[in-house]
Structures are given as structure tokens and as C-alpha cells.
Protein backbone atom coordinates (compact mmCIF):
# COMPACT_ATOMS: atom_id res chain seq x y z
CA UNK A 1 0.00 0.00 0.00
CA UNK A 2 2.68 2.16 0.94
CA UNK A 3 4.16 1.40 -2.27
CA UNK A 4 1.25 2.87 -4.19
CA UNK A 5 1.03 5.96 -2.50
CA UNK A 6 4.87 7.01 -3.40
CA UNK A 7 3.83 6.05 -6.95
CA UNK A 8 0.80 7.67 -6.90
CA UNK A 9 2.50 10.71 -5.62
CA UNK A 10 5.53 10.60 -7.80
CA UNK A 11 2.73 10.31 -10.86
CA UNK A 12 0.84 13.41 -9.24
CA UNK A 13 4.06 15.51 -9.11
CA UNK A 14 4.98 14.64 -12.85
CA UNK A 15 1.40 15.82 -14.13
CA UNK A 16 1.73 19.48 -12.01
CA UNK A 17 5.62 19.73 -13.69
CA UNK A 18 3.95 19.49 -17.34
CA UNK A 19 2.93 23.27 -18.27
CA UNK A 20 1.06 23.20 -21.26
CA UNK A 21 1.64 27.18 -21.78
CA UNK A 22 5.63 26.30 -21.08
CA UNK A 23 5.03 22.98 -23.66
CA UNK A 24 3.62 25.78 -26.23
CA UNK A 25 6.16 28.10 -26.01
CA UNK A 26 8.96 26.01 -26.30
CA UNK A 27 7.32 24.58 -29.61
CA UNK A 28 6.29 28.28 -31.28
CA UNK A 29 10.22 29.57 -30.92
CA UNK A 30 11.08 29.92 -34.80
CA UNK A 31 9.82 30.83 -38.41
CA UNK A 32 6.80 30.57 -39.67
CA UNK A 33 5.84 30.91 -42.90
CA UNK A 34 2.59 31.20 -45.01
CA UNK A 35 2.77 27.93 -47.41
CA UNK A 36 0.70 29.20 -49.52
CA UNK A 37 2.61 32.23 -50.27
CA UNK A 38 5.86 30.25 -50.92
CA UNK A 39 3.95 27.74 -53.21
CA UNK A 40 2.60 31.14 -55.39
CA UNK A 41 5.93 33.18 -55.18
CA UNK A 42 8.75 31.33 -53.48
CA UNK A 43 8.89 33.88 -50.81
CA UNK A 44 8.64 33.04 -47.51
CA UNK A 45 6.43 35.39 -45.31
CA UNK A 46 5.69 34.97 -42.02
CA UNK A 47 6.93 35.36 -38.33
CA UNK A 48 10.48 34.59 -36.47
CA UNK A 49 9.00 33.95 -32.35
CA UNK A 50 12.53 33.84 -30.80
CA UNK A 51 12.74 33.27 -26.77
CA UNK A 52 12.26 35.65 -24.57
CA UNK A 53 8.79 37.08 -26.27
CA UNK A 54 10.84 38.77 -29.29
CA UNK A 55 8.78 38.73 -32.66
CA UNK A 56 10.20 39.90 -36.28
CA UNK A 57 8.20 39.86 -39.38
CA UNK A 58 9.66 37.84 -41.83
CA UNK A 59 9.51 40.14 -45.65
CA UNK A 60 6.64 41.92 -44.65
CA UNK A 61 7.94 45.66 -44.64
CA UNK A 62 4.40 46.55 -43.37
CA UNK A 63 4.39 45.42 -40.04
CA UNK A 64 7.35 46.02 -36.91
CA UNK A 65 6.72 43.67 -34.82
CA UNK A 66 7.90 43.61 -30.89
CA UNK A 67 6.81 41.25 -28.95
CA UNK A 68 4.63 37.87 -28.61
CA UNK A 69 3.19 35.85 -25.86
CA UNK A 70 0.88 32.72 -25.35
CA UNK A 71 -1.96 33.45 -22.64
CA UNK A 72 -4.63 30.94 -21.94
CA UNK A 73 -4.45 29.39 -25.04
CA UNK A 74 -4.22 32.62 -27.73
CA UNK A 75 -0.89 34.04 -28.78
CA UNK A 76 -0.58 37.67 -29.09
CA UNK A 77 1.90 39.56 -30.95
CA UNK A 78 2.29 43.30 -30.33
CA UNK A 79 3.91 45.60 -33.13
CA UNK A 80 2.92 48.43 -34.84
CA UNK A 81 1.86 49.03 -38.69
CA UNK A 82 4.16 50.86 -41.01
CA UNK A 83 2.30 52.44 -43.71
CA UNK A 84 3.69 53.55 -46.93
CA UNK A 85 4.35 56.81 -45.52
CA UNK A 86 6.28 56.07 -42.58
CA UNK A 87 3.31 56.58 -40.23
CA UNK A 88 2.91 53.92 -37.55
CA UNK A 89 -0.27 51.97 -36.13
CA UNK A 90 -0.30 50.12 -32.97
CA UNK A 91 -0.67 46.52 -34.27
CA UNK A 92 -2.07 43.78 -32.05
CA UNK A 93 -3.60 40.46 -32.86
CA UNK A 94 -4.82 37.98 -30.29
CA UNK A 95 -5.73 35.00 -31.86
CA UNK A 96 -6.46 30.99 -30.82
CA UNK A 97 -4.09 28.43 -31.31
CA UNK A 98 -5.35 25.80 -32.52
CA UNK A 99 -2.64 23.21 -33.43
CA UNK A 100 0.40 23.72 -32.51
CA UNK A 101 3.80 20.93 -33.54
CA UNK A 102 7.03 21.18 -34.45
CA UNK A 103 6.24 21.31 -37.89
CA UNK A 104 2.41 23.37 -38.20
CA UNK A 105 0.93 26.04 -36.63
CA UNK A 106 -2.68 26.84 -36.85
CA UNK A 107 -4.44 29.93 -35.75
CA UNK A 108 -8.68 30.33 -35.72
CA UNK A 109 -9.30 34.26 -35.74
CA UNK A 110 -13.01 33.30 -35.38
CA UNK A 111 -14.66 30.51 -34.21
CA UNK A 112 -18.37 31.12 -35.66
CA UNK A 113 -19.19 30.34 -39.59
CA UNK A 114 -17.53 30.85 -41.21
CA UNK A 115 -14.67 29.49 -39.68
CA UNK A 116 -11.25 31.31 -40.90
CA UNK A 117 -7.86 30.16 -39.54
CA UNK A 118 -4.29 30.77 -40.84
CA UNK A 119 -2.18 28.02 -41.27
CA UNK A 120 1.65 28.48 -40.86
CA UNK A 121 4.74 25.98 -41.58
CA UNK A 122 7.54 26.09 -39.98
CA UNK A 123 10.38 27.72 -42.30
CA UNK A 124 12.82 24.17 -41.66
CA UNK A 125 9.74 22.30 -43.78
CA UNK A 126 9.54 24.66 -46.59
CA UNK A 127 12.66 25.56 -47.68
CA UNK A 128 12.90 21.17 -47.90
């Protein structure tokens, strides 16, 4: 019985180490490109997550992006937009994540019909 217990606890303190934000993080670090885009053009456009809650746009002179974050399930990148003129926009999206791997990244901007997500690939897949 006593044996149980210690594995029951031991099992217990594995699940509350797991951090599914922390898990989701670690996965978005990277590029991620538009496929569709590089199937049309050959240009990859997209976003470069790096650690620390740095975001780039990747050849999309429009936007300067700042920062990025995951919070209860939506990622959120802060930036402004750069219009032709120079002017700048606060730019903020907050959208759901809705896959997430090592290879795809999905994102539903609204959940009623109809349904439209943006599907990203990780740069490593395309350029393949």
C-alpha cells in the first residue's frame, strides 16, 4: 500500500511539472511561414517567435513587430503598422491556437461560420 502511494505521488508531481503554456512556447520559438505564399511566389512570409517574447516579421515591410506571448491558449503579438508613408499603427492580434507541432501552426481568428484560420509551416519544412 505504501508502495502505491509514493507512486501515486511521484505520478501526481509529474502531471503538475507538465505546463502546457511552457510545452507551447517552447514549440512556437522559430519561423513561420505562409505555405501558400511560398507555393505562389517562393517567398517566404511569415513570423520569427525567438525566446524571450521577441517577434520579427519575416519580408513583410508593413508590419514592426515587438513582442509575442501565449496566454490561456491565444498568442498575441504586439507591433505596430508601417504604412507607406512612414506613419505607424499600434498593431495587435490575439488570436487561438489551434494546433500547434514542431512542424504546423494553426491559428482560428473566429470561431463562428464561417470558420477562418491561418495556417503556418515552420520555415525548416519549406525551404525542404
Amino acid at each position: 500500500m505504501k508502495n502505491l502511494l509514493y507512486v501515486a505521488l511521484t505520478l501526481f508531481c509529474f502531471a503538475c511539472a507538465s505546463d502546457p503554456q511552457k510545452e507551447m512556447e517552447k514549440k512556437i520559438v522559430g519561423e513561420w511561414c505562409n505555405p501558400y505564399t511560398y507555393e505562389s511566389t517562393g517567398e517566404l512570409k511569415g513570423f520569427n517567435f525567438k525566446k524571450g517574447g521577441v517577434c520579427e516579421a519575416i519580408n513583410i515591410p508593413s508590419l514592426d513587430l515587438k513582442t509575442w506571448e501565449i496566454k490561456d491558449g491565444f498568442l498575441i503579438v504586439k507591433g505596430f503598422d508601417v504604412a507607406e508613408d512612414g506613419t505607424k499603427e499600434v498593431y495587435e492580434t490575439k488570436e487561438k491556437i489551434g494546433l500547434l507541432t514542431r512542424d504546423s501552426l494553426s491559428l482560428v481568428v473566429q470561431e463562428a461560420s464561417p470558420r477562418i484560420a491561418f495556417l503556418y509551416l515552420n520555415a525548416k519544412v519549406l525551404k525542404k
